[in-house]
C-alpha atoms as a PDB file:
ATOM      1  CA  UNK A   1      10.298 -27.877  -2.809  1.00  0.00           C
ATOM      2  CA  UNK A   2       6.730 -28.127  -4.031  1.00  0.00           C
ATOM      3  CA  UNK A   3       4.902 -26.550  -6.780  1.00  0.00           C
ATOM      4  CA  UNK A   4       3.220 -23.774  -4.414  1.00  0.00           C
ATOM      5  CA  UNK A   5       6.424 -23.114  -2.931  1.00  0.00           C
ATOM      6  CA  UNK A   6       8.330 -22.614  -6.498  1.00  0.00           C
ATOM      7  CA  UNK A   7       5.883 -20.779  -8.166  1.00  0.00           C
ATOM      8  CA  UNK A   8       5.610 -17.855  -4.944  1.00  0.00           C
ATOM      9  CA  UNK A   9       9.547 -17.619  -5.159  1.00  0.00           C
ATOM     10  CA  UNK A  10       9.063 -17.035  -8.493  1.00  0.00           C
ATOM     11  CA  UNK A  11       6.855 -13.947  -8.348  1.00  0.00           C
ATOM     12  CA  UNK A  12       8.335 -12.667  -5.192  1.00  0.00           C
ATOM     13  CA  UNK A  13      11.561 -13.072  -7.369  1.00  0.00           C
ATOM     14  CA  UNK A  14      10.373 -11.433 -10.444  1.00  0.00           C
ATOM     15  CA  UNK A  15       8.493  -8.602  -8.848  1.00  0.00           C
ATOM     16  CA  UNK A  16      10.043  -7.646  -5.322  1.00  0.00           C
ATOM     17  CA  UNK A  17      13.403  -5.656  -4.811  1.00  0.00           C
ATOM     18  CA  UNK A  18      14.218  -3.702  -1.394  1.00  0.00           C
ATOM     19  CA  UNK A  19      16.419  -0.892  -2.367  1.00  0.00           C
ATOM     20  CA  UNK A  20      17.143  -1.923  -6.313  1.00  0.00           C
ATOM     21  CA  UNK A  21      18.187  -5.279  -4.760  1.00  0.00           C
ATOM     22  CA  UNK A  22      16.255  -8.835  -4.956  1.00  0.00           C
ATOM     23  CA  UNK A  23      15.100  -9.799  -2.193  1.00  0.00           C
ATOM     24  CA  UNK A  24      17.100 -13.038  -0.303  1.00  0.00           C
ATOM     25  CA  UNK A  25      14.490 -15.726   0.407  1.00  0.00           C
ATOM     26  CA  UNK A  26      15.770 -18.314   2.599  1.00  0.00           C
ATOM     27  CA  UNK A  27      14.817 -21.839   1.660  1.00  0.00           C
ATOM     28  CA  UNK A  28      12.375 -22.602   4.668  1.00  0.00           C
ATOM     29  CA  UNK A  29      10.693 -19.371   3.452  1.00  0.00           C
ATOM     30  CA  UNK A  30      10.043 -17.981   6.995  1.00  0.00           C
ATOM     31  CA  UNK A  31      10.882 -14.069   6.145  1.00  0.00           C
ATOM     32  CA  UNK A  32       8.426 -11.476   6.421  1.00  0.00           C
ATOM     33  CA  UNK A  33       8.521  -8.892   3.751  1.00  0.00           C
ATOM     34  CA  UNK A  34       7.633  -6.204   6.128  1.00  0.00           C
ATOM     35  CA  UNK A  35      10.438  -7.101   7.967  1.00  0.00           C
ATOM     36  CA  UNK A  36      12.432  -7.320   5.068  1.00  0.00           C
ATOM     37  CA  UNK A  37      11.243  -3.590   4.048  1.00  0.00           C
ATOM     38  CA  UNK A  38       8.906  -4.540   1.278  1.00  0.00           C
ATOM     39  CA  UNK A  39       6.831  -1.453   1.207  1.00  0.00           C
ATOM     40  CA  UNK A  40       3.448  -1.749   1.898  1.00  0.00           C
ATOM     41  CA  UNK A  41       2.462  -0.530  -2.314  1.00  0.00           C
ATOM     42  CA  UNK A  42       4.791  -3.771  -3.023  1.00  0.00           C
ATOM     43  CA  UNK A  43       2.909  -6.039  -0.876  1.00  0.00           C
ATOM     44  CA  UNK A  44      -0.724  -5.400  -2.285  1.00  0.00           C
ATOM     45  CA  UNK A  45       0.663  -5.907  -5.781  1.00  0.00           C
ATOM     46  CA  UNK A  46       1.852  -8.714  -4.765  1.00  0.00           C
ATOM     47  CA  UNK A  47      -1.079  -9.967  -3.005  1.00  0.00           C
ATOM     48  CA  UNK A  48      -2.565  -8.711  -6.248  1.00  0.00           C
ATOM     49  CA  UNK A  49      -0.189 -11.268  -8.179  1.00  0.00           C
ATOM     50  CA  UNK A  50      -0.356 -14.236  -6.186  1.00  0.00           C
ATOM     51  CA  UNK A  51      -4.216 -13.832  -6.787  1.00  0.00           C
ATOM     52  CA  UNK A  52      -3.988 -14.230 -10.257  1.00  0.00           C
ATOM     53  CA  UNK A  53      -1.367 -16.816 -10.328  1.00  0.00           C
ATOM     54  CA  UNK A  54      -3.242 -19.056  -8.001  1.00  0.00           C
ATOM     55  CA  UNK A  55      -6.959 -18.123  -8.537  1.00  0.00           C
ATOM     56  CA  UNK A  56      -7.496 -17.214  -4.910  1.00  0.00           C
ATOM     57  CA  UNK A  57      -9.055 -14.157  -3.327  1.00  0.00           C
ATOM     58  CA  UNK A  58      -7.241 -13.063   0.134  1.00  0.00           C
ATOM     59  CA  UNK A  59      -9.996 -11.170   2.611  1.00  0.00           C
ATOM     60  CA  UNK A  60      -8.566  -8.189   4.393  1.00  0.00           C
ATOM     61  CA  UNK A  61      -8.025 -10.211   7.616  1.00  0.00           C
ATOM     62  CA  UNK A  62      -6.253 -12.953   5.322  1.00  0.00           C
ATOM     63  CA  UNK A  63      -3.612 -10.563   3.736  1.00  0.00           C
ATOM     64  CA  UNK A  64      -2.994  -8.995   7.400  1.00  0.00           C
ATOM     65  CA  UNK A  65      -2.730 -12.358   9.235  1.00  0.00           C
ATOM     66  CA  UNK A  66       0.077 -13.777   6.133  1.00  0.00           C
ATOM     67  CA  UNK A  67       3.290 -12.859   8.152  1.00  0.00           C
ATOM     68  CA  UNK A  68       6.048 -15.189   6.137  1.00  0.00           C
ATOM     69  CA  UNK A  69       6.188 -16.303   2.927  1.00  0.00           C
ATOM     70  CA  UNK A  70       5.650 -20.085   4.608  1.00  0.00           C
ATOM     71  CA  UNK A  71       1.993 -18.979   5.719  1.00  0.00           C
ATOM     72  CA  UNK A  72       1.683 -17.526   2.346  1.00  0.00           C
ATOM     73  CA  UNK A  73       2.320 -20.892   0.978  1.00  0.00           C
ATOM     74  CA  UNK A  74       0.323 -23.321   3.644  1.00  0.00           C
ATOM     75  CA  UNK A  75      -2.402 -20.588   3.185  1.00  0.00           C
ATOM     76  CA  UNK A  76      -2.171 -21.699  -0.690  1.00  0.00           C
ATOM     77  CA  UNK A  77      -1.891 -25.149  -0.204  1.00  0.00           C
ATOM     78  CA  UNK A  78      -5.227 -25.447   1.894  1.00  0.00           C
ATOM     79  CA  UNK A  79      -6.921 -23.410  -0.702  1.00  0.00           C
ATOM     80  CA  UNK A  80      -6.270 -25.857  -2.994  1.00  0.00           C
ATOM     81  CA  UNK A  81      -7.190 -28.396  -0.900  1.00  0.00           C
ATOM     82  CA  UNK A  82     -10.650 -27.175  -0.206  1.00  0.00           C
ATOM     83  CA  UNK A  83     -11.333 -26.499  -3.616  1.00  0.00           C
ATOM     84  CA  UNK A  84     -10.061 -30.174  -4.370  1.00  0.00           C
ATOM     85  CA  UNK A  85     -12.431 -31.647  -1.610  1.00  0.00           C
ATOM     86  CA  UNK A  86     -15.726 -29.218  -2.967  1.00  0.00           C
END
């Protein structure tokens, strides 16, 4: 698991629940939260999180277009790349 990868489950982990429970991330990370019934409050603090924790911004179209947390994560990763290559 890569460094991306641990540090999402991490704040997925230590912010999300869906009804008082935490939220079961499977290791290939393909779950949506909407699907999951994240509500949509809990997904903009999220997006809100992830922001800070990787010194990203997400655009509107960005935060729609995210469906799993394995987007969320390649997403990331390219980020970082393109900052990298700059």
């Amino acid at each position: 698991m890569g460094n991306t990868e641990e540090r999402l489950i991490n704040l997925v982990s230590s912010n999300i629940e869906v009804d008082g429970q935490a939220l079961d991330i499977p290791s290939d990370l393909k779950v949506s939260l909407v699907n999951a019934g994240v509500s949509s409050m809990d997904i903009i603090a999220l997006a809100k999180l992830v922001s800070r924790e990787f010194d990203v911004e997400f655009t509107v179209e960005e935060c729609v277009s995210l469906r799993t947390l394995r987007e969320v994560v390649d997403f990331l990763d390219s980020k970082a790349a393109s900052a990298t290559n700059s």
